[in-house]
PDB file of N, CA and C in Angstrom:
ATOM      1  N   UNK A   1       0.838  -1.181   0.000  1.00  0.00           N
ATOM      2  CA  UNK A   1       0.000   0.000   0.000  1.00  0.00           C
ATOM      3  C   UNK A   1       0.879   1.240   0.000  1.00  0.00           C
ATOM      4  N   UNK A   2       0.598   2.309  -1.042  1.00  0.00           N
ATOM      5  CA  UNK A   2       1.023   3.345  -0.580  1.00  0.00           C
ATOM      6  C   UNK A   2       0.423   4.340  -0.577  1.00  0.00           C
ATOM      7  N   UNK A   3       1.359   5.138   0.818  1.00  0.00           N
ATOM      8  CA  UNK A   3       0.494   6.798   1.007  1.00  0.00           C
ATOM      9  C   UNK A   3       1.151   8.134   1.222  1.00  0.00           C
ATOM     10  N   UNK A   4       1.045   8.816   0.190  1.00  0.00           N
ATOM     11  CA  UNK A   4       1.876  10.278   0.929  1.00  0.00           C
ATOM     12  C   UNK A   4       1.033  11.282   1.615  1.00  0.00           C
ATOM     13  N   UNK A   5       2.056  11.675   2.496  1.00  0.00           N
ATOM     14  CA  UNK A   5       1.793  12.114   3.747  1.00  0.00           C
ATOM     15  C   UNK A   5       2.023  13.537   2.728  1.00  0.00           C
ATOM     16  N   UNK A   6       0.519  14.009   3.535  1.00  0.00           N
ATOM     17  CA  UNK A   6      -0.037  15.509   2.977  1.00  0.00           C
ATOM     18  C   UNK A   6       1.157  16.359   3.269  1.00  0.00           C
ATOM     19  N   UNK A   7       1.161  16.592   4.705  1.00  0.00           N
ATOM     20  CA  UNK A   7       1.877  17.491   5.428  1.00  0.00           C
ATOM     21  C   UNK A   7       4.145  17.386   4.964  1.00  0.00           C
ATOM     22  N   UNK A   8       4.046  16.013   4.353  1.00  0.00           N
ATOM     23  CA  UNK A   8       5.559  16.336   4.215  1.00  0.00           C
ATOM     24  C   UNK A   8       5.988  16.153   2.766  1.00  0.00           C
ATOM     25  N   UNK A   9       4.651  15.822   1.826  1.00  0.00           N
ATOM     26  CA  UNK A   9       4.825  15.455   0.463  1.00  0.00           C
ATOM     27  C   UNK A   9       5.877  14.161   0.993  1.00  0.00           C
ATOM     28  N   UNK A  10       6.175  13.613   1.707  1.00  0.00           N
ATOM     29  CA  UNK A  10       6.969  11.905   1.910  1.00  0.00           C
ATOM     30  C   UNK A  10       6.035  10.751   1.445  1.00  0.00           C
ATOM     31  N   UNK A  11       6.771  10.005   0.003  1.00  0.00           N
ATOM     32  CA  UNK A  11       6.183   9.007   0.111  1.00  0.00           C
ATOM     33  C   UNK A  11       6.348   8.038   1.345  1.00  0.00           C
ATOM     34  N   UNK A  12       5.243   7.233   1.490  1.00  0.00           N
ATOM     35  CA  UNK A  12       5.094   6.182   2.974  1.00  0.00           C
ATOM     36  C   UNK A  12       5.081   4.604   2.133  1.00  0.00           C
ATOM     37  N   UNK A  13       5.646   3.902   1.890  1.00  0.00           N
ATOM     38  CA  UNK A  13       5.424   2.212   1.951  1.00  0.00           C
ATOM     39  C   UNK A  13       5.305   1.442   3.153  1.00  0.00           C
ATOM     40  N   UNK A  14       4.389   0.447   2.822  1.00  0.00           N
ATOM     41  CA  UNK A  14       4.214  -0.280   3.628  1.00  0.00           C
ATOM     42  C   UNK A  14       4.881  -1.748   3.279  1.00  0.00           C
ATOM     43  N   UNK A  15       5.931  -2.343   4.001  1.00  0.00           N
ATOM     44  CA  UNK A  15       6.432  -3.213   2.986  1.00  0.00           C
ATOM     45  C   UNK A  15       5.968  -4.427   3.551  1.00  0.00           C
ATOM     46  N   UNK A  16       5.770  -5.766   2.938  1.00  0.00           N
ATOM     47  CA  UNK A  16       6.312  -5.682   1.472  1.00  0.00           C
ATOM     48  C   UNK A  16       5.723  -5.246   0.899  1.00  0.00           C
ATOM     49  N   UNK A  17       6.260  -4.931  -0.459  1.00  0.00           N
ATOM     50  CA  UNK A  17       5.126  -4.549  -1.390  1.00  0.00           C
ATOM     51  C   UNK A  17       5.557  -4.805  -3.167  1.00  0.00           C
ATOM     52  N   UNK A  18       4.950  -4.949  -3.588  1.00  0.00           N
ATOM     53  CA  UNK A  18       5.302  -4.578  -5.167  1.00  0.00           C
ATOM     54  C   UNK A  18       5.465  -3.550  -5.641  1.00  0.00           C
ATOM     55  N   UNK A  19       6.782  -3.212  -6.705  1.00  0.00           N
ATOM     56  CA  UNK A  19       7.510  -2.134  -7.109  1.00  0.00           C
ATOM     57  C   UNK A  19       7.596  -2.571  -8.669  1.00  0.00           C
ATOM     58  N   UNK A  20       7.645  -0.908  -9.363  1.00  0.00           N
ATOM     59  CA  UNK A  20       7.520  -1.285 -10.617  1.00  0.00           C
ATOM     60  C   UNK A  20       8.515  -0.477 -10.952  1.00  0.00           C
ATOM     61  N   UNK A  21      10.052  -0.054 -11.678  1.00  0.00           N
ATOM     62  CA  UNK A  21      10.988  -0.360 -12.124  1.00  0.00           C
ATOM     63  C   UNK A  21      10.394   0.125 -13.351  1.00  0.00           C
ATOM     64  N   UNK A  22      10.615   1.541 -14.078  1.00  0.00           N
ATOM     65  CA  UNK A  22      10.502   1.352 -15.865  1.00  0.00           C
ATOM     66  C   UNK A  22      12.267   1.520 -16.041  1.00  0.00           C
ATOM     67  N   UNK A  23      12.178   0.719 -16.878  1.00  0.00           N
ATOM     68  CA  UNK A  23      13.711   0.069 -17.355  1.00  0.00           C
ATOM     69  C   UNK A  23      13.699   0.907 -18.933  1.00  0.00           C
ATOM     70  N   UNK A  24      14.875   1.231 -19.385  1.00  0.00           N
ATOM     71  CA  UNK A  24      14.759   1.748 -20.584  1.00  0.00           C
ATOM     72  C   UNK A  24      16.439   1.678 -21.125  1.00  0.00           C
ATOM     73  N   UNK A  25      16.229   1.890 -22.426  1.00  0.00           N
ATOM     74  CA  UNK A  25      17.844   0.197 -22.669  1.00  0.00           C
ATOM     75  C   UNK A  25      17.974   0.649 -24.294  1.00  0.00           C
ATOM     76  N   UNK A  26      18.799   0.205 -24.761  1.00  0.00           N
ATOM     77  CA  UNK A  26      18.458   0.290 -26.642  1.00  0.00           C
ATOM     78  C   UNK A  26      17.777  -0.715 -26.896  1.00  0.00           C
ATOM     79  N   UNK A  27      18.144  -1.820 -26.485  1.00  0.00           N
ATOM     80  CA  UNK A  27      17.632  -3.124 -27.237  1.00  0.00           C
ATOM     81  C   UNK A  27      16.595  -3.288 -25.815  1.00  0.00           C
ATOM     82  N   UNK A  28      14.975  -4.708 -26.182  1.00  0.00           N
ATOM     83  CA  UNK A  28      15.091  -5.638 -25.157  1.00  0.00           C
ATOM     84  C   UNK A  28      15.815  -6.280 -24.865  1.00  0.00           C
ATOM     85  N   UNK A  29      16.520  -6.829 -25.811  1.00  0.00           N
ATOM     86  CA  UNK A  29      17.432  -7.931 -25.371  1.00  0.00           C
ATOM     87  C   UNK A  29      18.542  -7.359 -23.911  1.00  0.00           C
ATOM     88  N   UNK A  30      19.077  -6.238 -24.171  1.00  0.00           N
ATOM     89  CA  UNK A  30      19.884  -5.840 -23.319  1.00  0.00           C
ATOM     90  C   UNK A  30      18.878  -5.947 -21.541  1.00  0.00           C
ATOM     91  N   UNK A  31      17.444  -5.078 -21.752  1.00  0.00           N
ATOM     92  CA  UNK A  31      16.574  -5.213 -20.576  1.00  0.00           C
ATOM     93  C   UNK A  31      16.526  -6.641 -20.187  1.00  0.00           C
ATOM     94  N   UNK A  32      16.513  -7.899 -20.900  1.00  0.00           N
ATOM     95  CA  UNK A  32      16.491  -9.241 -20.294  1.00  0.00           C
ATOM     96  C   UNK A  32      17.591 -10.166 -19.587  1.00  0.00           C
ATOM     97  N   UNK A  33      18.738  -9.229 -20.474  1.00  0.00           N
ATOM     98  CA  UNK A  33      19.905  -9.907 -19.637  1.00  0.00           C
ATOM     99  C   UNK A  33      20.031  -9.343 -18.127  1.00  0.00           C
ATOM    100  N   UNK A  34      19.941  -7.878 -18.208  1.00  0.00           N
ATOM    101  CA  UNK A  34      20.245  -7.111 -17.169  1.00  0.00           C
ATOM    102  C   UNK A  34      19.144  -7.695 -16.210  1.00  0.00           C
ATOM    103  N   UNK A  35      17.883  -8.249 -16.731  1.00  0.00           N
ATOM    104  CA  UNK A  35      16.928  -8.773 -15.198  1.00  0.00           C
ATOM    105  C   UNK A  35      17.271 -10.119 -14.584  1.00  0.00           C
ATOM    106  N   UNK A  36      17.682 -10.889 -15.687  1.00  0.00           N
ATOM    107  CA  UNK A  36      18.244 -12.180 -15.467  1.00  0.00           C
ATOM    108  C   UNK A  36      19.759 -12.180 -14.492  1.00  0.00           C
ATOM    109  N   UNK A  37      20.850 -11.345 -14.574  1.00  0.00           N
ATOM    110  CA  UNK A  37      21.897 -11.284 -14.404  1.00  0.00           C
ATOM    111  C   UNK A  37      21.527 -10.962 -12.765  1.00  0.00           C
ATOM    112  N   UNK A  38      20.268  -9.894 -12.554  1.00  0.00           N
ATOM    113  CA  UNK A  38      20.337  -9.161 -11.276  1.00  0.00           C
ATOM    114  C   UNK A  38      18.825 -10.031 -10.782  1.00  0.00           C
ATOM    115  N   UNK A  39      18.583 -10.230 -11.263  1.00  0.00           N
ATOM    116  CA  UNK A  39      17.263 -10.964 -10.560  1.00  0.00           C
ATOM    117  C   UNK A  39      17.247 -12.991 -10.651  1.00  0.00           C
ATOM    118  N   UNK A  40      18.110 -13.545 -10.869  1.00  0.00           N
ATOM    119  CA  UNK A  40      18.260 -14.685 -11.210  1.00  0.00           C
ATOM    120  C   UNK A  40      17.619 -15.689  -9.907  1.00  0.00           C
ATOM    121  N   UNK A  41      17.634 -15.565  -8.815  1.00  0.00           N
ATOM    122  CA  UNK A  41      16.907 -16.094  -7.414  1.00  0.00           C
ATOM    123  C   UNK A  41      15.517 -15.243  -7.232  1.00  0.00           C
ATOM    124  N   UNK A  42      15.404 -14.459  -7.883  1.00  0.00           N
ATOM    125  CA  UNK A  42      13.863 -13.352  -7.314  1.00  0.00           C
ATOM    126  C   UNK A  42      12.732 -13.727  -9.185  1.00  0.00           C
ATOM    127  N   UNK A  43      11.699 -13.352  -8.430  1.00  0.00           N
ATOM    128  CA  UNK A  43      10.001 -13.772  -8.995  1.00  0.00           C
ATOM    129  C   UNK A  43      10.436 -12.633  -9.830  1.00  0.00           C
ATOM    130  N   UNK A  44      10.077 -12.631 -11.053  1.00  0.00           N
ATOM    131  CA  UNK A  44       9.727 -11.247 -11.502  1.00  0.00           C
ATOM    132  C   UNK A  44       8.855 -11.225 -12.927  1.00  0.00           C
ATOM    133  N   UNK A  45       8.367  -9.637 -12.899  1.00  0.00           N
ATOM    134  CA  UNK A  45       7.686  -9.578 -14.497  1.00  0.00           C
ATOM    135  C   UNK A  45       8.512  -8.476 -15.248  1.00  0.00           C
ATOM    136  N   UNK A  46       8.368  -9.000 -16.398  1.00  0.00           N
ATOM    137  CA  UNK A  46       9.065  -7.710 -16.978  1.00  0.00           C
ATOM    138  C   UNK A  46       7.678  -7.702 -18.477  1.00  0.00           C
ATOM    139  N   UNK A  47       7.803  -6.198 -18.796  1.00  0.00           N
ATOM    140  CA  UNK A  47       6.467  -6.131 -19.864  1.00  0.00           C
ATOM    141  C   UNK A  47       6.741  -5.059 -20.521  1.00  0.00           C
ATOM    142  N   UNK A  48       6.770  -5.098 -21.848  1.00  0.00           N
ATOM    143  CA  UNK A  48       6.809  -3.730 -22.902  1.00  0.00           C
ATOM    144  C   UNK A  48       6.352  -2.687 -22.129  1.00  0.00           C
ATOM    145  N   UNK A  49       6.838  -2.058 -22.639  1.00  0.00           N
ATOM    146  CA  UNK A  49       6.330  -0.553 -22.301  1.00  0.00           C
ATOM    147  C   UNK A  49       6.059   0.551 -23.309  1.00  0.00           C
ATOM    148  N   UNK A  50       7.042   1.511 -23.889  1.00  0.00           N
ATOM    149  CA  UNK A  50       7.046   2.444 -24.854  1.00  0.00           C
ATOM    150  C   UNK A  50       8.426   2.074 -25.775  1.00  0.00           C
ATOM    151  N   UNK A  51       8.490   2.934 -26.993  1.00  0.00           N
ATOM    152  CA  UNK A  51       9.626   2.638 -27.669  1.00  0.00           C
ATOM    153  C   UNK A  51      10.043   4.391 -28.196  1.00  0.00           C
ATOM    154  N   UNK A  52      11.167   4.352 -27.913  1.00  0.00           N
ATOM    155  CA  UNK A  52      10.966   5.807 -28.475  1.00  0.00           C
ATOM    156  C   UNK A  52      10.540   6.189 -30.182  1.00  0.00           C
ATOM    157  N   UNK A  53      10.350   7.354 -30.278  1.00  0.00           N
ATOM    158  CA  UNK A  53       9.814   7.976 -31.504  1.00  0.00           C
ATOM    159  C   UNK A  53      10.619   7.307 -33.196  1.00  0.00           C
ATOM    160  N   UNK A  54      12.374   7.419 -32.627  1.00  0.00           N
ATOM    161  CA  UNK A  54      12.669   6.823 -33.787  1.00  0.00           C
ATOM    162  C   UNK A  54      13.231   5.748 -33.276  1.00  0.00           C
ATOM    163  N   UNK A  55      12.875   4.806 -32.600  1.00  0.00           N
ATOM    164  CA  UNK A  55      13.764   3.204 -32.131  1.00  0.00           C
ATOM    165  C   UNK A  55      14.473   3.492 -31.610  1.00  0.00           C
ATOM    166  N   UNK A  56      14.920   4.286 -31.226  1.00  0.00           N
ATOM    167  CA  UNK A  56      16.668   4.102 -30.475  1.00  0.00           C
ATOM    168  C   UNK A  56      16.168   3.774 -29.193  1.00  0.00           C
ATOM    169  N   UNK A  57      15.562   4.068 -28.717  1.00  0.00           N
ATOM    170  CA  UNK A  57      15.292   3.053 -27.144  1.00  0.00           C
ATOM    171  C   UNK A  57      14.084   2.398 -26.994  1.00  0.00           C
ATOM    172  N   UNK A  58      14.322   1.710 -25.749  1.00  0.00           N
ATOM    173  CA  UNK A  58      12.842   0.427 -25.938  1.00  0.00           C
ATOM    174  C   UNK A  58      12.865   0.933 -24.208  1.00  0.00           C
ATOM    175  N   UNK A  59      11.456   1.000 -23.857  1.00  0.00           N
ATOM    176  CA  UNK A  59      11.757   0.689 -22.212  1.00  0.00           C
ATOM    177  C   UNK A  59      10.701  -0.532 -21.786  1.00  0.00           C
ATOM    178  N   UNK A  60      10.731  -0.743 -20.506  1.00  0.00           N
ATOM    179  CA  UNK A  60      10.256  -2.069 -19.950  1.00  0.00           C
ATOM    180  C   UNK A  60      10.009  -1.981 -18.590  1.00  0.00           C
ATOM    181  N   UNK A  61       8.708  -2.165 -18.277  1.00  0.00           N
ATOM    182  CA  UNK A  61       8.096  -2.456 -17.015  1.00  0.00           C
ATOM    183  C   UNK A  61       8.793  -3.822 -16.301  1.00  0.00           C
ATOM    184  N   UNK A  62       9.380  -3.665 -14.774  1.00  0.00           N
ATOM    185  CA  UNK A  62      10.017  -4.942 -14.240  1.00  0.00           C
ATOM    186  C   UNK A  62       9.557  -4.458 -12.990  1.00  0.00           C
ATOM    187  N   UNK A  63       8.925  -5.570 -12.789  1.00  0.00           N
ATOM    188  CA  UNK A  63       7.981  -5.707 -11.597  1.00  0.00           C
ATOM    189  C   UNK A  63       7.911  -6.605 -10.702  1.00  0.00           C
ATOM    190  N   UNK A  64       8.339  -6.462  -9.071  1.00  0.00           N
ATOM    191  CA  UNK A  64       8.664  -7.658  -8.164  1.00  0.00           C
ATOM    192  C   UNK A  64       8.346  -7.349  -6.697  1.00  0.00           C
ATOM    193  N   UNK A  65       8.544  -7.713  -6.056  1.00  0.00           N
ATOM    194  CA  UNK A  65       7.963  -7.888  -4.779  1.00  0.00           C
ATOM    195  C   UNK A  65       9.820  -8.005  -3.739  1.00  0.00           C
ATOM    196  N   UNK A  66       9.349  -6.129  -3.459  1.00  0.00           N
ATOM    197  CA  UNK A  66      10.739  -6.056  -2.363  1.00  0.00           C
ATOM    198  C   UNK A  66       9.891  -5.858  -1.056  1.00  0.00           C
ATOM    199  N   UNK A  67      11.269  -6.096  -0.142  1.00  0.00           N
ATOM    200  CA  UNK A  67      10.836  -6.049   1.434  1.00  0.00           C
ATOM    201  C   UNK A  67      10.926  -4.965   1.845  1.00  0.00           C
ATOM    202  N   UNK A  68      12.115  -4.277   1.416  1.00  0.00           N
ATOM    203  CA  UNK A  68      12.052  -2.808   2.446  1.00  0.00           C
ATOM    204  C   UNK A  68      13.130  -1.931   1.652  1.00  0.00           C
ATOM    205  N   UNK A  69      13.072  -0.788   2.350  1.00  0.00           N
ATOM    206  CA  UNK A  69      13.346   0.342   1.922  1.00  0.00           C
ATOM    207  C   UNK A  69      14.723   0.172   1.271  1.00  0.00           C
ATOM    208  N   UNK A  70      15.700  -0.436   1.835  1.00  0.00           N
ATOM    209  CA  UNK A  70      17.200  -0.253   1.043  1.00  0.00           C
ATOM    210  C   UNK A  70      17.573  -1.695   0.142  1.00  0.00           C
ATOM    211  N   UNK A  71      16.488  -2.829  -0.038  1.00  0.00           N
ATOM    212  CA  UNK A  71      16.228  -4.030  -1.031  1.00  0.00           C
ATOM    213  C   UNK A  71      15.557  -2.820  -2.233  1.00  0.00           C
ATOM    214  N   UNK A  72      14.591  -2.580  -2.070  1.00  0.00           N
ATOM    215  CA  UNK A  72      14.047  -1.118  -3.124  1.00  0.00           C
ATOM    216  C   UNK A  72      15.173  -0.462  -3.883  1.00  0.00           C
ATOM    217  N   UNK A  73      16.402   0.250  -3.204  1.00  0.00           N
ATOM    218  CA  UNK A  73      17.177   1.128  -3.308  1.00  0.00           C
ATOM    219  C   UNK A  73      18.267   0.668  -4.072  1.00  0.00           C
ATOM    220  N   UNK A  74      18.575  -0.601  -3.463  1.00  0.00           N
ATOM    221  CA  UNK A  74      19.667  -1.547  -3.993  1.00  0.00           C
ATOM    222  C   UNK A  74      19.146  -1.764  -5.220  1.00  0.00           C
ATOM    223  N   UNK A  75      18.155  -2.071  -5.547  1.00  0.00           N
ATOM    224  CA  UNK A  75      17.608  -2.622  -6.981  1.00  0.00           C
ATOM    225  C   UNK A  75      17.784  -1.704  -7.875  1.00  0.00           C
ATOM    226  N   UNK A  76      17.708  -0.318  -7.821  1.00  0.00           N
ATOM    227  CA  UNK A  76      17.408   0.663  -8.405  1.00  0.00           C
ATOM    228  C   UNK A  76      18.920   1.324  -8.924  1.00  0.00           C
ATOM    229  N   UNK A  77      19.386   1.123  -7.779  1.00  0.00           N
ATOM    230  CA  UNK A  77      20.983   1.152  -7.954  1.00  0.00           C
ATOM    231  C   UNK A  77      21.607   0.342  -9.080  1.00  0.00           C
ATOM    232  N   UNK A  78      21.410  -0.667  -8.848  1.00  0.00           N
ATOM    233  CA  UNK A  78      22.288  -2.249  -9.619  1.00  0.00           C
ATOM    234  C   UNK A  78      21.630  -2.040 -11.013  1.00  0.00           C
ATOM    235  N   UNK A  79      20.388  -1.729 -11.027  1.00  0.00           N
ATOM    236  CA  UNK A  79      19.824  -2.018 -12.937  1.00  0.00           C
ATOM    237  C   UNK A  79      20.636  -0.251 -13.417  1.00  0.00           C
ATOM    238  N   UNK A  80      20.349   0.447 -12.418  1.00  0.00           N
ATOM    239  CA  UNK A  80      21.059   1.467 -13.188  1.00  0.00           C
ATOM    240  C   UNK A  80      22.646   1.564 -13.502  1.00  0.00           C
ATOM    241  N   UNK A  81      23.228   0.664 -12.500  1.00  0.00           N
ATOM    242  CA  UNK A  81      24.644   0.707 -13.151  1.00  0.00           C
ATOM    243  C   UNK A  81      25.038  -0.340 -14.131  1.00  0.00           C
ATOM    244  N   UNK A  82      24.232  -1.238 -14.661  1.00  0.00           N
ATOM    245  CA  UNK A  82      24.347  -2.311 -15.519  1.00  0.00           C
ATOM    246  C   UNK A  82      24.433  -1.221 -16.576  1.00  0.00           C
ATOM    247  N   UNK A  83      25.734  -2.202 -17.449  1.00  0.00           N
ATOM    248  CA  UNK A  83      25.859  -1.265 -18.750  1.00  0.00           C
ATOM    249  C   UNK A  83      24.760  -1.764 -19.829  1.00  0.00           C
ATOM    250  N   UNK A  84      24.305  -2.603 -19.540  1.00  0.00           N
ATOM    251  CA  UNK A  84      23.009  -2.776 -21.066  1.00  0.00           C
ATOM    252  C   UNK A  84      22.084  -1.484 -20.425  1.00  0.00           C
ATOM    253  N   UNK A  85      21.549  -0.956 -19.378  1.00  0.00           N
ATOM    254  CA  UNK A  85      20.735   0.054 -19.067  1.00  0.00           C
ATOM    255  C   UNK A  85      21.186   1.334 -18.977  1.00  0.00           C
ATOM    256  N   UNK A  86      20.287   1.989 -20.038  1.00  0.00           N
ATOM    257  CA  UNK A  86      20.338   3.702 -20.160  1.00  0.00           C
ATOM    258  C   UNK A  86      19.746   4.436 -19.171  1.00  0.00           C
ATOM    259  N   UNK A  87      18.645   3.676 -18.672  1.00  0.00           N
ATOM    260  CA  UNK A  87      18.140   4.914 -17.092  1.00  0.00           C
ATOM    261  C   UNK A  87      17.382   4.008 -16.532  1.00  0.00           C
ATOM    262  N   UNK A  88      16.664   4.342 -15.550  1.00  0.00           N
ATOM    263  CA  UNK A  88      15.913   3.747 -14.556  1.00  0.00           C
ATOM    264  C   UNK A  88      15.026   4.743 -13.798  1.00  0.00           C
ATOM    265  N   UNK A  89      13.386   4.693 -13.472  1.00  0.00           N
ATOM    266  CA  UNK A  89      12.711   5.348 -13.209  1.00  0.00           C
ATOM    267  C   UNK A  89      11.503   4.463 -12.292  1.00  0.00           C
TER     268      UNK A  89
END
């Protein structure tokens, strides 16, 4: 579940929870290695998303079930420093 708190604009999680990850890459292929390489013991989905205007990038919904705040952080970290990935959002 999540809730932001009026008074501090802070998002609040309640963990666990499911997190969704838009992944964005040149190729898929590059988005599948990079989930496989970093997610190889963990459940996950990964699902089209958008492609840019002239092809040069593809992005991808990757979607899984973290426990807490710095499993979240770590994830976000690791796909963004994988060199098949151009950003992470």
């Amino acid at each position: 579940m999540v809730i932001i708190n009026d008074e501090t604009q802070k998002l609040e999680l309640n963990y666990p929870c499911r997190w969704c990850y838009k992944v964005v890459a040149s190729e898929r292929a590059g988005i599948e290695v990079a989930a496989l390489e970093i997610f190889c013991e963990r459940e996950y989905s990964l699902n089209p998303s958008n492609a840019s205007r002239n092809g040069k990038y593809i992005s991808m919904n990757l979607e899984l079930l973290v426990h807490n705040e710095d499993e979240r952080t770590y994830f976000y970290e690791t796909l963004k420093a994988h060199p098949h990935i151009k950003m992470v959002l």
